[in-house]
Protein backbone atom coordinates (compact mmCIF):
# COMPACT_ATOMS: atom_id res chain seq x y z
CA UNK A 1 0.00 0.00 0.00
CA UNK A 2 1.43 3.35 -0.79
CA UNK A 3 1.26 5.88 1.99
CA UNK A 4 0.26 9.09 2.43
CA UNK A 5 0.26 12.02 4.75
CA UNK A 6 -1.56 12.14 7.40
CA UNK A 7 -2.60 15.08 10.29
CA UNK A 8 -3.71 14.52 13.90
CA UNK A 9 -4.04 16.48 16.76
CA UNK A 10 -4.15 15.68 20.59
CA UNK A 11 -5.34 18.23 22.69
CA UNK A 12 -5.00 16.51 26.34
CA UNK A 13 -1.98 14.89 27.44
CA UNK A 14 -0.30 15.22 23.76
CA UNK A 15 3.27 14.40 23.83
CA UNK A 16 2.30 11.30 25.49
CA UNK A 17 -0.78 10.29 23.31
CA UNK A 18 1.40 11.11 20.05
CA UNK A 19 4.00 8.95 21.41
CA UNK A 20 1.42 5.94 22.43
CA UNK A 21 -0.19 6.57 18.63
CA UNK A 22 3.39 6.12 17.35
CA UNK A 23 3.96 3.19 18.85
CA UNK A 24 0.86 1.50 17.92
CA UNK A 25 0.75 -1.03 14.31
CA UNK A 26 1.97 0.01 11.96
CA UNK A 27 4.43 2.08 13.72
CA UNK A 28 6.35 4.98 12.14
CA UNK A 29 9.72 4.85 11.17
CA UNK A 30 12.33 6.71 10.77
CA UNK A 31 11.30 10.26 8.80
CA UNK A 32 7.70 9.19 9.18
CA UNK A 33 6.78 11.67 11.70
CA UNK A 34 7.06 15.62 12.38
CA UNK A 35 5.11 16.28 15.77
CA UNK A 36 4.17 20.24 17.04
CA UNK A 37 4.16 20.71 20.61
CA UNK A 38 2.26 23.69 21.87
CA UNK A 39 2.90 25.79 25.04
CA UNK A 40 -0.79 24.39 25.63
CA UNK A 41 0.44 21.05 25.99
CA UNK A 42 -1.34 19.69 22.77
CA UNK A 43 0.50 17.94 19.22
CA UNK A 44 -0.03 18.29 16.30
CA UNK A 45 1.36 15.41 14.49
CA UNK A 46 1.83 15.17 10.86
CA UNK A 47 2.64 11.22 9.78
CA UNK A 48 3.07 8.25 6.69
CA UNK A 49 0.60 5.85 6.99
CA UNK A 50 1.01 3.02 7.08
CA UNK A 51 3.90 3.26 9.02
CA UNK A 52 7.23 1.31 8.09
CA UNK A 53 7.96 -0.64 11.17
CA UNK A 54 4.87 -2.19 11.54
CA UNK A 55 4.44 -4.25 14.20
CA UNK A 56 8.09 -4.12 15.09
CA UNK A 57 9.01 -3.13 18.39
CA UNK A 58 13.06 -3.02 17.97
CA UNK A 59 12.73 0.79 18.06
CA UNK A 60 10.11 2.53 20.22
CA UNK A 61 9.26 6.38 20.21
CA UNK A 62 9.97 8.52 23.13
CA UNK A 63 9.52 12.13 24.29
CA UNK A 64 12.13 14.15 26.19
CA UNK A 65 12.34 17.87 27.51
CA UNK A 66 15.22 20.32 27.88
CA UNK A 67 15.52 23.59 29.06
CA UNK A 68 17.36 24.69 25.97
CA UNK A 69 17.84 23.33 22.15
CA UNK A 70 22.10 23.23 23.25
CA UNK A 71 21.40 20.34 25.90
CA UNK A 72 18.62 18.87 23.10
CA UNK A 73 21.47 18.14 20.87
CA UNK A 74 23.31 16.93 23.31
CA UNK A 75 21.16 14.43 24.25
CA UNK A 76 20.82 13.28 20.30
CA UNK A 77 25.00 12.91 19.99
CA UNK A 78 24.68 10.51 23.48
CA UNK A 79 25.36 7.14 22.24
CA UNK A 80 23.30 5.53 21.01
CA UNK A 81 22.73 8.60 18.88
CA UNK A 82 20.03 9.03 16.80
CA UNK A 83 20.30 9.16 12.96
CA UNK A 84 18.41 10.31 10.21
CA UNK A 85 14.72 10.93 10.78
CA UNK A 86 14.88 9.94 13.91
CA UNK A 87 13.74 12.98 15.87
CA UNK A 88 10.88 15.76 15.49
CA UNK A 89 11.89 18.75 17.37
CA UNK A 90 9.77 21.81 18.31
CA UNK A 91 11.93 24.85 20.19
CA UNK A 92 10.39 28.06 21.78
CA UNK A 93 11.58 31.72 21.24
CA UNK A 94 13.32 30.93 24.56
CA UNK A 95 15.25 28.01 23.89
CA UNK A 96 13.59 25.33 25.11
CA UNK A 97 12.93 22.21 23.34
CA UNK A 98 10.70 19.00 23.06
CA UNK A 99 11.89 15.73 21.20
CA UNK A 100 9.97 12.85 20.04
CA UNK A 101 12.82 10.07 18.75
CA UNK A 102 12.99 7.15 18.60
CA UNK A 103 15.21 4.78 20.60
CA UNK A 104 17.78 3.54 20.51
CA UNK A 105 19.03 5.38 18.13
CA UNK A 106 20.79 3.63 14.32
CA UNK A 107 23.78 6.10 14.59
CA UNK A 108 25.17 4.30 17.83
CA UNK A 109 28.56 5.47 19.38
CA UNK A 110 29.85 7.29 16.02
CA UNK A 111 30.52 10.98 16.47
CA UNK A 112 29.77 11.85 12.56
CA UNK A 113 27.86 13.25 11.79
CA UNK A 114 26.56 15.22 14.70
CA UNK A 115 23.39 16.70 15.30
CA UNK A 116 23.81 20.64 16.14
CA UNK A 117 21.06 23.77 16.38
CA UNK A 118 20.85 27.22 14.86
CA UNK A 119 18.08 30.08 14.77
CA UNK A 120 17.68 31.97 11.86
CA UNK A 121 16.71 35.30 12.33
CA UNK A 122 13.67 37.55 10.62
CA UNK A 123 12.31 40.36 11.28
CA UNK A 124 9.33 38.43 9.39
CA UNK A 125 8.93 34.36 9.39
CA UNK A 126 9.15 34.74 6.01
CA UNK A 127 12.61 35.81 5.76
CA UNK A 128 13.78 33.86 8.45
CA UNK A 129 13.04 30.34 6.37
CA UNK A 130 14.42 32.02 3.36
CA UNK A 131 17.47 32.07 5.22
CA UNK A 132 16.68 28.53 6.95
CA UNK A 133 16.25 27.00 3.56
CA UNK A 134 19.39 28.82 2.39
CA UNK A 135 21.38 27.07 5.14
CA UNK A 136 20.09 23.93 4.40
CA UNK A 137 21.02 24.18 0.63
CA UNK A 138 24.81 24.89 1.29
CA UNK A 139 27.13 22.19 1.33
CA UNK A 140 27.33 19.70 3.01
CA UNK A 141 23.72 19.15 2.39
CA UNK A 142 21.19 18.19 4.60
CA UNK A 143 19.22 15.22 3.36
CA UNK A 144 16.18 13.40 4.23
CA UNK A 145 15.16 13.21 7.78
CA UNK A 146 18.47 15.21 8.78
CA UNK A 147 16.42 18.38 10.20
CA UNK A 148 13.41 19.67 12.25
CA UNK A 149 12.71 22.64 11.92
CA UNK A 150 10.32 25.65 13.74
CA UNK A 151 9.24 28.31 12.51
CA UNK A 152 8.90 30.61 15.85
CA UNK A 153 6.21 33.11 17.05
CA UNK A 154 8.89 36.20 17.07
CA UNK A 155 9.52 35.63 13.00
CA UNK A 156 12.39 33.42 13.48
CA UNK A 157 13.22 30.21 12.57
CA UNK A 158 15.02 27.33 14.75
CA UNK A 159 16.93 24.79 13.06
CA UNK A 160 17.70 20.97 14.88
CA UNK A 161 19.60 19.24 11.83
CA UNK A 162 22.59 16.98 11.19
CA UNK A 163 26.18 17.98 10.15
CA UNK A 164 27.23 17.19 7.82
CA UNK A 165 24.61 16.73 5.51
CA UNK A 166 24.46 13.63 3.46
CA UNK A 167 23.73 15.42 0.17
CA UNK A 168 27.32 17.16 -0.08
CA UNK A 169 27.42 19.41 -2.65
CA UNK A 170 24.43 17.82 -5.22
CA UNK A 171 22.17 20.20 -6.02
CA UNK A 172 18.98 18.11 -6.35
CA UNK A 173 16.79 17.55 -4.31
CA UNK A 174 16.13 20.92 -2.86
CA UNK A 175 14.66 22.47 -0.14
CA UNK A 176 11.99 24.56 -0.31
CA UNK A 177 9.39 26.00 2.75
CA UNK A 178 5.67 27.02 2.01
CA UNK A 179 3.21 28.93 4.44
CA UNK A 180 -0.67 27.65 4.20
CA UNK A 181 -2.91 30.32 6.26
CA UNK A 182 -5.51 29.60 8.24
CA UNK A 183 -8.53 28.25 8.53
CA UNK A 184 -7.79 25.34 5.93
CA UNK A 185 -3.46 25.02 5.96
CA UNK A 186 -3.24 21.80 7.65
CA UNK A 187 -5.81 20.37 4.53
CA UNK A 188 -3.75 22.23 2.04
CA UNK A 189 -0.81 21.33 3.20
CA UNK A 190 -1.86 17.59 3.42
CA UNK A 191 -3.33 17.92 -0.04
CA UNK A 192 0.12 19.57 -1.35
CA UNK A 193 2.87 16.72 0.00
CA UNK A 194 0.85 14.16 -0.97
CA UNK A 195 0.19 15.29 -4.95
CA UNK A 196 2.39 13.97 -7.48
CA UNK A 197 5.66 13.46 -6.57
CA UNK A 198 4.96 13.08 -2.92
CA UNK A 199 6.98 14.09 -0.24
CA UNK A 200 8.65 10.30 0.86
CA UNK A 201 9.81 9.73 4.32
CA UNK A 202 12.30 12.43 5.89
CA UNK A 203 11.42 15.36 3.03
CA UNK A 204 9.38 16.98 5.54
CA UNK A 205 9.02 18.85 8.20
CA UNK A 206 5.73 20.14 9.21
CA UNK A 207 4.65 22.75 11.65
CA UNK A 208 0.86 23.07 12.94
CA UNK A 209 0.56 25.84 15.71
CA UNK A 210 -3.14 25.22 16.26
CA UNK A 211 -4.60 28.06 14.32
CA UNK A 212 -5.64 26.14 11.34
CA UNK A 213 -2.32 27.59 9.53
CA UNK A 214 0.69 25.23 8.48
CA UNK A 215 4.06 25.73 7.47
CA UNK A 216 6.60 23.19 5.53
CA UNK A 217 9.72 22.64 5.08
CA UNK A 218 10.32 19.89 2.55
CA UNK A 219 12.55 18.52 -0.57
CA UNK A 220 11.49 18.61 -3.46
CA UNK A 221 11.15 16.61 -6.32
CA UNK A 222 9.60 14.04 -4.25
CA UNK A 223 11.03 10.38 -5.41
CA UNK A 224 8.03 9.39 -6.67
């Protein structure tokens, strides 16, 4: 069965229902996931289904908290370290950061590449994922599933992403953001990574802030 995007919210509780709906057949894997987490303590979770892994329980989603994106990273380059895909971050305006990866990580005890964090600045959101986007398209390369990114409420833009990026200096794919206003972005945005090519697994990462907006970052052409 092919997949396709999906979008679903949790309003109570949502890091840990996101991570229980995860976990559940047919898991996610790796790339297959980019979660929201709201001051208000809901997700909004943008996924593949079906999910790779099935009904596979060698890997198993988890959520973790840190006071700032610095000690986030961190905890991604602690063995066993979590590769590509395998983390949807969301980071505030001050610093701190929720993760949803999953464990234990492919990337193991090897220190390359490592997992770092940078905030691009506006004045406007619009020029601060110009500029993300721009970073992301400079060699090395990021490639699929090697950053999260969120777009932030005082028009910047916070980067989680590994270094260096797998795609080197190739200049295809390339990554592109798009802004879908409210009340129908989630739908459009749905409707958008999932129309010929589609987005695969890792060439996106999707922020829903709860206003019926959404904003992407993604690679494009999609593979398929």
């Amino acid at each position: 069965m092919a997949q396709q995007w999906q979008y679903i919210q949790f309003t109570t509780s949502g890091v840990i229902q996101a991570v229980d709906f995860l976990n559940a057949p047919a898991r996610q894997g790796p790339g297959e996931a980019s979660a929201t987490v709201r001051a208000n303590g809901s997700v909004g979770l943008f996924y593949l289904e079906p999910g790779s892994l099935g009904s596979s329980t060698a890997q198993t989603w988890q959520s973790q908290d840190f006071t700032t994106a610095a000690q986030a990273v961190g905890f991604l380059n602690a063995s066993p370290r979590q590769g590509a895909g395998q983390v949807t971050a969301t980071m505030t305006v001050g610093g701190a950061t929720t993760l949803i990866d999953l464990n234990p990580g492919s990337l193991g005890s090897n220190t390359t590449p490592s997992w770092e964090t940078l905030v691009q600045s506006g004045p406007v959101l619009e020029t601060a994922l110009k500029s993300a986007v721009g970073f992301l398209n400079d060699d090395p390369r990021q490639g699929p599933g090697e950053t999260s990114a969120t777009p932030l409420p005082d028009g910047s833009a916070g980067l989680i992403y590994l270094n260096p990026g797998s795609l080197g200096a190739n200049t295809s794919p390339t990554w592109f953001f798009k802004e879908f206003p409210a009340p129908n972005g989630v739908t459009e945005a749905l409707a958008f990574l999932n129309a010929i090519p589609p987005q695969a697994a890792g060439e996106v990462s999707a922020f829903a802030p709860g206003d019926g907006s959404a904003v992407i970052v993604y690679l494009e052409p999609g593979p398929n």
